[in-house]
Structures are given as C-alpha cells and as structure tokens.
N, C-alpha and C. Protein backbone atom coordinates (compact mmCIF):
# COMPACT_ATOMS: atom_id res chain seq x y z
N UNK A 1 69.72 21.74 64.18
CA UNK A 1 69.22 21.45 62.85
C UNK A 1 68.61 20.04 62.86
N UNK A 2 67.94 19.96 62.20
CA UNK A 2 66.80 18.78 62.12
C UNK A 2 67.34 18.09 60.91
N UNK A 3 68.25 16.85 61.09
CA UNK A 3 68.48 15.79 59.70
C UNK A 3 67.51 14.74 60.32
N UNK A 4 67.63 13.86 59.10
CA UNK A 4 66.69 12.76 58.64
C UNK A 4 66.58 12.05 60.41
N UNK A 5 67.77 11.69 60.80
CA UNK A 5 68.26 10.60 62.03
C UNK A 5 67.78 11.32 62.97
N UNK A 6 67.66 12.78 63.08
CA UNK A 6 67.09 13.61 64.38
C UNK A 6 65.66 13.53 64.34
N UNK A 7 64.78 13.38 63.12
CA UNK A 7 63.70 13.51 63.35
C UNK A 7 62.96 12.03 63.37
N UNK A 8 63.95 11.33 63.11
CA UNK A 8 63.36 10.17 63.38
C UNK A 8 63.52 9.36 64.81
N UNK A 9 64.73 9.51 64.98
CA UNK A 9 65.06 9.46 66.78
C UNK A 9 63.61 10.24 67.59
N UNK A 10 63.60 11.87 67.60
CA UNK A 10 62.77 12.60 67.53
C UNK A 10 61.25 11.96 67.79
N UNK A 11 60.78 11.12 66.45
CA UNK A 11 59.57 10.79 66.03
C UNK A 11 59.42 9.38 67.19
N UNK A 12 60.40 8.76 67.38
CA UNK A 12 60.36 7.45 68.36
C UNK A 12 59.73 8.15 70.18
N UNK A 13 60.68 8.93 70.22
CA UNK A 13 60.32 9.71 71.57
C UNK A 13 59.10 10.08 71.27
N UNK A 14 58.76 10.91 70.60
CA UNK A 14 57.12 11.20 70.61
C UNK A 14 56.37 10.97 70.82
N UNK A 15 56.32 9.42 70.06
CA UNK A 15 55.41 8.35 70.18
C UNK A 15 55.38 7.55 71.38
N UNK A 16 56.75 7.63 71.97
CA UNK A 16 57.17 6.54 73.01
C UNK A 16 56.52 7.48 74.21
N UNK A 17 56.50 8.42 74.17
CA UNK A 17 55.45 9.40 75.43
C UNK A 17 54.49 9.15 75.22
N UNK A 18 53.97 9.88 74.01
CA UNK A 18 52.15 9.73 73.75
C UNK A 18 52.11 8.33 74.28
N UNK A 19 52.22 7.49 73.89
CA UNK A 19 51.65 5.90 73.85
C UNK A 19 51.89 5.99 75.67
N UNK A 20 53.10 6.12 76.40
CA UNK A 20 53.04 6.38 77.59
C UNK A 20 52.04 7.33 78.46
N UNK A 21 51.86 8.31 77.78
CA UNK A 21 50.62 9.15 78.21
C UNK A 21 49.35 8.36 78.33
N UNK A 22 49.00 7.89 76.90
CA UNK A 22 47.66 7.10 76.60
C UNK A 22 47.66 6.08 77.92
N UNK A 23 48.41 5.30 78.06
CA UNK A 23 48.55 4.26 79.26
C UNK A 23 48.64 4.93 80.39
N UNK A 24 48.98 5.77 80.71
CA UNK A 24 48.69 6.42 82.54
C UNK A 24 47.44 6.55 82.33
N UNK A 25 47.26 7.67 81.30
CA UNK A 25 45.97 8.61 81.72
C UNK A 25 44.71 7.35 81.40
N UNK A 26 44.81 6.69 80.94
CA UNK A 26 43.75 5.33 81.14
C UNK A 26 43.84 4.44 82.52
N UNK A 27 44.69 4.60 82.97
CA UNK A 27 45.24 3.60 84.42
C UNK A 27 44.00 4.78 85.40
N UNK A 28 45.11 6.19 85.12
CA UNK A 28 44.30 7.06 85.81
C UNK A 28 43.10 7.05 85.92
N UNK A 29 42.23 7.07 84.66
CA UNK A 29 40.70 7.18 84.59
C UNK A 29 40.00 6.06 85.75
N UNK A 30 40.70 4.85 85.31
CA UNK A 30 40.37 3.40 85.70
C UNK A 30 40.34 3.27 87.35
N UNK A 31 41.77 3.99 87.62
CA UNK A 31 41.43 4.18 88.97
C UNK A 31 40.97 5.30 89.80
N UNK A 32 40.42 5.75 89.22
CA UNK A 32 39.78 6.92 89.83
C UNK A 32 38.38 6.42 89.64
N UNK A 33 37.84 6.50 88.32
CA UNK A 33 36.67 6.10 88.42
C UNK A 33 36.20 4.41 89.13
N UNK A 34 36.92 3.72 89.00
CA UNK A 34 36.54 2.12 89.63
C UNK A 34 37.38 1.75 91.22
N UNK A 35 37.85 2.55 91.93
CA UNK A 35 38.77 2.90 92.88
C UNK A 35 38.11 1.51 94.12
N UNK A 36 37.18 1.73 94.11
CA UNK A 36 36.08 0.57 94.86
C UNK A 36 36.27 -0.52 94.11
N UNK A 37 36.09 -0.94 92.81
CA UNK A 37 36.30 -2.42 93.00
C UNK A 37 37.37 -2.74 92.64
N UNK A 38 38.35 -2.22 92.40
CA UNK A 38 40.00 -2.54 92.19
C UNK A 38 40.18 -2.56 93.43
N UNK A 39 40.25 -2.08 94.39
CA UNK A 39 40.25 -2.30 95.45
C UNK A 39 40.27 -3.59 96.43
N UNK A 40 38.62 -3.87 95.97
CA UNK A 40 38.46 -5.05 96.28
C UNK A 40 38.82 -6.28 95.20
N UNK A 41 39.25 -5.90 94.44
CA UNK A 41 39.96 -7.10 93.38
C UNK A 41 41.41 -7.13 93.90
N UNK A 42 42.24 -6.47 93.96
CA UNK A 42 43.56 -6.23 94.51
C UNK A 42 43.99 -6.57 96.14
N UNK A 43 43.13 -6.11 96.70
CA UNK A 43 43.31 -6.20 97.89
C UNK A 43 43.83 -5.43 98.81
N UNK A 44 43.34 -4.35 98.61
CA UNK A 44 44.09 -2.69 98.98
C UNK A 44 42.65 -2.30 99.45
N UNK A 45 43.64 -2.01 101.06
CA UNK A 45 41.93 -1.85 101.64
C UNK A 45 41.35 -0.30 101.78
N UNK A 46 42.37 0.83 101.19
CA UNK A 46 41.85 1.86 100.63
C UNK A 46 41.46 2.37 99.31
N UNK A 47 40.38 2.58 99.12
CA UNK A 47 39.99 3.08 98.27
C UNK A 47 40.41 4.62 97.42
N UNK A 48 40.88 5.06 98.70
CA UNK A 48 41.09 6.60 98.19
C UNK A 48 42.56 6.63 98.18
N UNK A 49 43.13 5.52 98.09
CA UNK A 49 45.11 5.30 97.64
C UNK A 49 45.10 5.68 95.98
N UNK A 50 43.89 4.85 95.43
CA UNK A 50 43.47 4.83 94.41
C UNK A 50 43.12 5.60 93.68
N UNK A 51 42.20 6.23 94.36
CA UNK A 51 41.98 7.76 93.65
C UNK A 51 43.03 8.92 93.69
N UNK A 52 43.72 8.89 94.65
CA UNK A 52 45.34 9.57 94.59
C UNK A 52 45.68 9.23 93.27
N UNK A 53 45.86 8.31 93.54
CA UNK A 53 47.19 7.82 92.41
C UNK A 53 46.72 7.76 91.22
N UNK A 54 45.11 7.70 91.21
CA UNK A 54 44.61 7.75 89.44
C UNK A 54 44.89 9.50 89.10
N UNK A 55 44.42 10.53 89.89
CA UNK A 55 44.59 11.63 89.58
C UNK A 55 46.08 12.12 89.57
N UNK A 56 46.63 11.40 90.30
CA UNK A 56 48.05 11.87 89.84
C UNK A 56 48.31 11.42 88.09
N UNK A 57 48.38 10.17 87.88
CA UNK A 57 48.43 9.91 86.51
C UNK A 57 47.80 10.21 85.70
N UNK A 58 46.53 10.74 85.80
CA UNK A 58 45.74 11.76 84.96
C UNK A 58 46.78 13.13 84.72
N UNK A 59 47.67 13.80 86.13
CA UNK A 59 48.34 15.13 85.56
C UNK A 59 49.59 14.24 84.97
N UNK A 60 50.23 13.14 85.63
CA UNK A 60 51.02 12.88 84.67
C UNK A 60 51.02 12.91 82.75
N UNK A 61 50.00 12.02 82.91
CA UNK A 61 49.24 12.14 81.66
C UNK A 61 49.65 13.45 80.22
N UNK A 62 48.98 14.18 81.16
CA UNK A 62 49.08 15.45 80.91
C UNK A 62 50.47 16.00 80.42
N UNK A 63 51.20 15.81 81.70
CA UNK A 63 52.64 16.42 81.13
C UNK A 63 52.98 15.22 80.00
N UNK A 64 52.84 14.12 79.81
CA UNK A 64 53.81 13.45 78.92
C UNK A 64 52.95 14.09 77.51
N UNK A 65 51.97 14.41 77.89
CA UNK A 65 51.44 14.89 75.89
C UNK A 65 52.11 16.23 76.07
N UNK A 66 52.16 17.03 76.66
CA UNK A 66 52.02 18.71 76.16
C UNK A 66 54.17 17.97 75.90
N UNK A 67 54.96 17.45 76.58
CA UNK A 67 56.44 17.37 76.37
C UNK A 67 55.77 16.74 74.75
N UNK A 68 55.48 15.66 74.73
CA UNK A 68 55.80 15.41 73.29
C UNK A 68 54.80 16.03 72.27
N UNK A 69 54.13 17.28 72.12
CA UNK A 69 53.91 18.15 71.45
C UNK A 69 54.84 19.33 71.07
N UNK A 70 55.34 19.52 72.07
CA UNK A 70 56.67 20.49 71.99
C UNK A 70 57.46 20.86 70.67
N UNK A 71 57.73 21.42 70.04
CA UNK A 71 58.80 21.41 69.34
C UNK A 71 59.99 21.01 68.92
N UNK A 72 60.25 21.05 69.94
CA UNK A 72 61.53 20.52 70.72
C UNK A 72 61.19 19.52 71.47
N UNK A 73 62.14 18.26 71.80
CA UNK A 73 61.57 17.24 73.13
C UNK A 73 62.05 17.59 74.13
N UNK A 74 62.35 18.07 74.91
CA UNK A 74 62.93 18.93 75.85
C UNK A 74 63.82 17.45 76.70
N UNK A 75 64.86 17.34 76.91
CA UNK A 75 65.71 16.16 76.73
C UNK A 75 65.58 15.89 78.56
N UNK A 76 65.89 16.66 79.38
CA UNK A 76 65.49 17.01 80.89
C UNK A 76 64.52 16.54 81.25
N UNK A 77 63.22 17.10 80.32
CA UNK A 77 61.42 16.44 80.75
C UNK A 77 61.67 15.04 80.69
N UNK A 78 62.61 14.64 79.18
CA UNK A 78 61.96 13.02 79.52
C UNK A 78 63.31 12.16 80.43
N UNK A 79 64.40 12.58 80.82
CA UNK A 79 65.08 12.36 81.94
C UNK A 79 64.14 12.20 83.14
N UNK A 80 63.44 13.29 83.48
CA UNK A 80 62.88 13.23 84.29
C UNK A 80 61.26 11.94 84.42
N UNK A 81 60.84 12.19 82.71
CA UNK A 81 59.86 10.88 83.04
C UNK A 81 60.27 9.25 83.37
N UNK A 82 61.51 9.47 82.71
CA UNK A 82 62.19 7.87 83.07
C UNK A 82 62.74 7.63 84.39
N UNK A 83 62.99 8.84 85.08
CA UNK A 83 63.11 8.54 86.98
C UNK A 83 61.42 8.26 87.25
N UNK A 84 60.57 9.20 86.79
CA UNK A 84 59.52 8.76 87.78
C UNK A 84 58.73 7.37 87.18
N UNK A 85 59.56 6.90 86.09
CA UNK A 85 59.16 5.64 85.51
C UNK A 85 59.33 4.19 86.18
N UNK A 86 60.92 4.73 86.34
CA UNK A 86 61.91 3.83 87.32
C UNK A 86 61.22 3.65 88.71
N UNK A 87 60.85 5.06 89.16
CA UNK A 87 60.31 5.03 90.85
C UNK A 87 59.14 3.93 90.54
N UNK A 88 58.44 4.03 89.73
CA UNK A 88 57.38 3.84 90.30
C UNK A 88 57.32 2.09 89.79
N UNK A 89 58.20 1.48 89.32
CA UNK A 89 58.76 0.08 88.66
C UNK A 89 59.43 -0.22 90.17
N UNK A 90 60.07 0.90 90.57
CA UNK A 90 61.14 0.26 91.96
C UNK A 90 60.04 0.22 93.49
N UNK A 91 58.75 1.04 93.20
CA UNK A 91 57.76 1.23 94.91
C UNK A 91 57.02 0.00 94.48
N UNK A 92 56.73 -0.30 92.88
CA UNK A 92 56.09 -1.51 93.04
C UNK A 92 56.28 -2.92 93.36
N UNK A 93 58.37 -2.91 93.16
CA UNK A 93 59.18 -3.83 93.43
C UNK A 93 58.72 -3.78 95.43
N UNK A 94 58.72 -2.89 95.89
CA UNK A 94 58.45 -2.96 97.10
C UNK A 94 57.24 -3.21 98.08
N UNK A 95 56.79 -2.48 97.24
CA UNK A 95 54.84 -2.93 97.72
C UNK A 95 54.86 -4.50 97.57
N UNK A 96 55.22 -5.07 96.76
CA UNK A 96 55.29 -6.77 96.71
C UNK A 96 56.36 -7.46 97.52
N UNK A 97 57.97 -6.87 97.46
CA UNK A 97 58.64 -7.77 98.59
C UNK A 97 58.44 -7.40 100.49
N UNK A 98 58.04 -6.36 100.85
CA UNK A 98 57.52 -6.11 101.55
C UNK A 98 56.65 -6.39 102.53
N UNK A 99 55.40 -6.82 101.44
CA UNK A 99 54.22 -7.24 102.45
C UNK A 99 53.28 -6.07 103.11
N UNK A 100 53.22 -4.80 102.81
CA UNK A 100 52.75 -3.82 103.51
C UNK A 100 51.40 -3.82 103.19
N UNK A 101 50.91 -4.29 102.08
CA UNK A 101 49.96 -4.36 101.84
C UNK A 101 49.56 -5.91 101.07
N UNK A 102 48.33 -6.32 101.55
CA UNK A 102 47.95 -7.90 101.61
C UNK A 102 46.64 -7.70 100.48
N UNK A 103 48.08 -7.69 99.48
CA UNK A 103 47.43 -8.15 97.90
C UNK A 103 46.83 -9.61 97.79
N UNK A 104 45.59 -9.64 97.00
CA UNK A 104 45.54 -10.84 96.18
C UNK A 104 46.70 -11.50 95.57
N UNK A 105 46.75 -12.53 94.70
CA UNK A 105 47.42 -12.82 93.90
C UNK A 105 47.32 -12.09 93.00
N UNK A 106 46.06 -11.83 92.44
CA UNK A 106 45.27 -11.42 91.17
C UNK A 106 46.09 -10.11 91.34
N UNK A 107 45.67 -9.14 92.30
CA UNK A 107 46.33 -8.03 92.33
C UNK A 107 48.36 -8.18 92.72
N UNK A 108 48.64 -9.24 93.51
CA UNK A 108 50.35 -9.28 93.14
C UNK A 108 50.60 -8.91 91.53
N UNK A 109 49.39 -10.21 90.44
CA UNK A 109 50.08 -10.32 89.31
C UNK A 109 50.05 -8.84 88.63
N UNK A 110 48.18 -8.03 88.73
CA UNK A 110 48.19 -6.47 88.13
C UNK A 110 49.84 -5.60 88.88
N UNK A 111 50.11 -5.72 89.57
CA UNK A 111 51.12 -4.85 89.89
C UNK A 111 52.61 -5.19 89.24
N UNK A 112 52.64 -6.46 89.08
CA UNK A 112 54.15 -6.48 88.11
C UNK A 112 53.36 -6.57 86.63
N UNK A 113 52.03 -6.96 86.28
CA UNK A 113 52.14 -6.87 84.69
C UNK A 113 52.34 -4.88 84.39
N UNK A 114 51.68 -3.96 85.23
CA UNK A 114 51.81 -2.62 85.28
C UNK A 114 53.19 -2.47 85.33
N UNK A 115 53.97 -2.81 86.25
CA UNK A 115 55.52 -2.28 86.24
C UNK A 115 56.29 -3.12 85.38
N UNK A 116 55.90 -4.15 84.64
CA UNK A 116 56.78 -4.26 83.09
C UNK A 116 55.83 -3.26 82.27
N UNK A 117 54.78 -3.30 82.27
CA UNK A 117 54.52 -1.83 81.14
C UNK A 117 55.74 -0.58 81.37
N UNK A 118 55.42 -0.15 82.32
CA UNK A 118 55.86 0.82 82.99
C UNK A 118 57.59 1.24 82.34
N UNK A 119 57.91 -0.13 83.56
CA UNK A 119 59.12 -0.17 82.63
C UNK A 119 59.67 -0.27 81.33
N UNK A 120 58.99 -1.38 80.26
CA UNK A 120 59.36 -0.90 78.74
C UNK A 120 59.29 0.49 78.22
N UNK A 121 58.42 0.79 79.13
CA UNK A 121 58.26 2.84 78.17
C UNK A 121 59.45 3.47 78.97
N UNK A 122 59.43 2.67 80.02
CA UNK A 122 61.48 4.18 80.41
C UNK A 122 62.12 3.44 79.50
N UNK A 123 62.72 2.32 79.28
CA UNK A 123 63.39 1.35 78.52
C UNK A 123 63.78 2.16 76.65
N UNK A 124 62.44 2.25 76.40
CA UNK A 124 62.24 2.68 75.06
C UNK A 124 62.52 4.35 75.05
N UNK A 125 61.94 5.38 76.10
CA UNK A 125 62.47 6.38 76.53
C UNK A 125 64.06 6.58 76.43
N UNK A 126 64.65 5.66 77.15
CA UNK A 126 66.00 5.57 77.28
C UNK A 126 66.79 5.54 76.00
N UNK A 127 66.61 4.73 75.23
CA UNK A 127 66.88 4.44 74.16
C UNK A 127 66.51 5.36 72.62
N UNK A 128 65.04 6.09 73.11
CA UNK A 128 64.85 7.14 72.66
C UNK A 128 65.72 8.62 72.42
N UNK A 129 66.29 8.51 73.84
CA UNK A 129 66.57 9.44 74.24
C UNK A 129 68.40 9.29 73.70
N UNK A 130 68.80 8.23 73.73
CA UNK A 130 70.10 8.02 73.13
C UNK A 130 70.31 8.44 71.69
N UNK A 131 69.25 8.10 71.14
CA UNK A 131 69.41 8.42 69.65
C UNK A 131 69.06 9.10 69.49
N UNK A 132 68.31 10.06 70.04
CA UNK A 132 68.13 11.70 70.10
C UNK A 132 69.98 12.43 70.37
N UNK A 133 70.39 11.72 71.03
CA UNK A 133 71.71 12.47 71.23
C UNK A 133 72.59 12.26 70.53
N UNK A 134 72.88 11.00 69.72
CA UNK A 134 73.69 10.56 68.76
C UNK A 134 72.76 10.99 67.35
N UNK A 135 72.11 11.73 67.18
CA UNK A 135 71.48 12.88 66.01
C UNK A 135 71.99 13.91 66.18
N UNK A 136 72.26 14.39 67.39
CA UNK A 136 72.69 16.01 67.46
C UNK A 136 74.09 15.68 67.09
N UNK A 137 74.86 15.11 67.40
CA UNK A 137 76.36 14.74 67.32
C UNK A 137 76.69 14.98 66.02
C-alpha cells in the first residue's frame, strides 16, 4: 500500500535515478562522441577505452530510467545500481593509486570530481532506499 512516507521515500528514489541516469547517459554521449580529445585531455592513450565505456553508460543510462519508471522501484535493481556505483567510485580509486595509466593532472582531477558525483548518487540511493523500507514497515 502506498502512504504519504512511501511515496515520498518512493518519489526521492525516482528522482535520485533519473538525475543519475541524466548524468551517465551525458558522460556516455560525451565520451563516445569526443573519445579523441578526452583522451588527449586526460591522458589515456586509448581512445576506444572511451568509447567502451561511453556506450556502456549510454545502456546504463537506460536501465536507470526504465527502473525508475516502473511502478514499483524494484528494491534489487537499485541494490544493484549502488554496487555498480560503488565499483566504479572503487576502479577509479585505483586507476589513480595505481599508476596504470599516466593521467594528466587535469584528467587525475576529471576522475575524482566524476567519482564524487558518482558516489553522492549511491549515497542518496542508499538512503533512498532506506526510507523506502522504513515506509513499508
């Protein structure tokens, strides 16, 4: 049953995807279509890492709108977006202590200002997702 506190918990997750959606699937576009000079702004000497990873976040994209269109928020889907939120906050923690790849600065700084984005939307997810459960209760 849907009270006031469920649909507003509810209404936070929604938004807290969409707005997460909007931000991949723009990362995505960005790197797919500009894959060459992020590249060379960053310091990533493939180009086509880039285009991977923009088209992946383009289907990511994807799944975070059709979950928060749903009816239901399906509580599992966004479990699952806040691991691959986390992963990808924790490969960027690594791509930088690492050294595997011989970033700019410019591009060190794009990769942690992206993984605090990143991370506030599992953060808010999380928290989303709590008060989604203390509604059903």
């Amino acid at each position: 049953m849907n009270t006031p506190l469920a649909i507003k918990s509810n209404s936070l997750l929604r938004h807290t995807l969409r707005a997460n959606g909007v931000f991949s699937g723009l990362s995505g576009l960005l790197f797919t279509l500009a894959a060459a000079s992020i590249t060379r702004f960053i310091g990533l000497p493939w180009p086509a890492v880039l285009i991977v990873v923009g088209l992946s976040l383009i289907g990511y994209a994807a799944s975070l709108f059709i979950a928060s269109n749903r009816a239901e928020v399906d509580r599992r889907a966004v479990a699952v977006f806040i691991a691959l939120d986390v992963a990808w906050v924790v490969g960027s923690g690594l791509l930088l202590v690492t050294a595997w790849v011989p970033f700019t600065a410019a591009g060190k700084w794009a990769i942690v200002i992206i993984a605090d984005v990143v991370a506030l939307f599992a953060l808010v997810q999380v928290y989303g997702l709590r008060r989604m459960g203390r509604s059903e209760a």
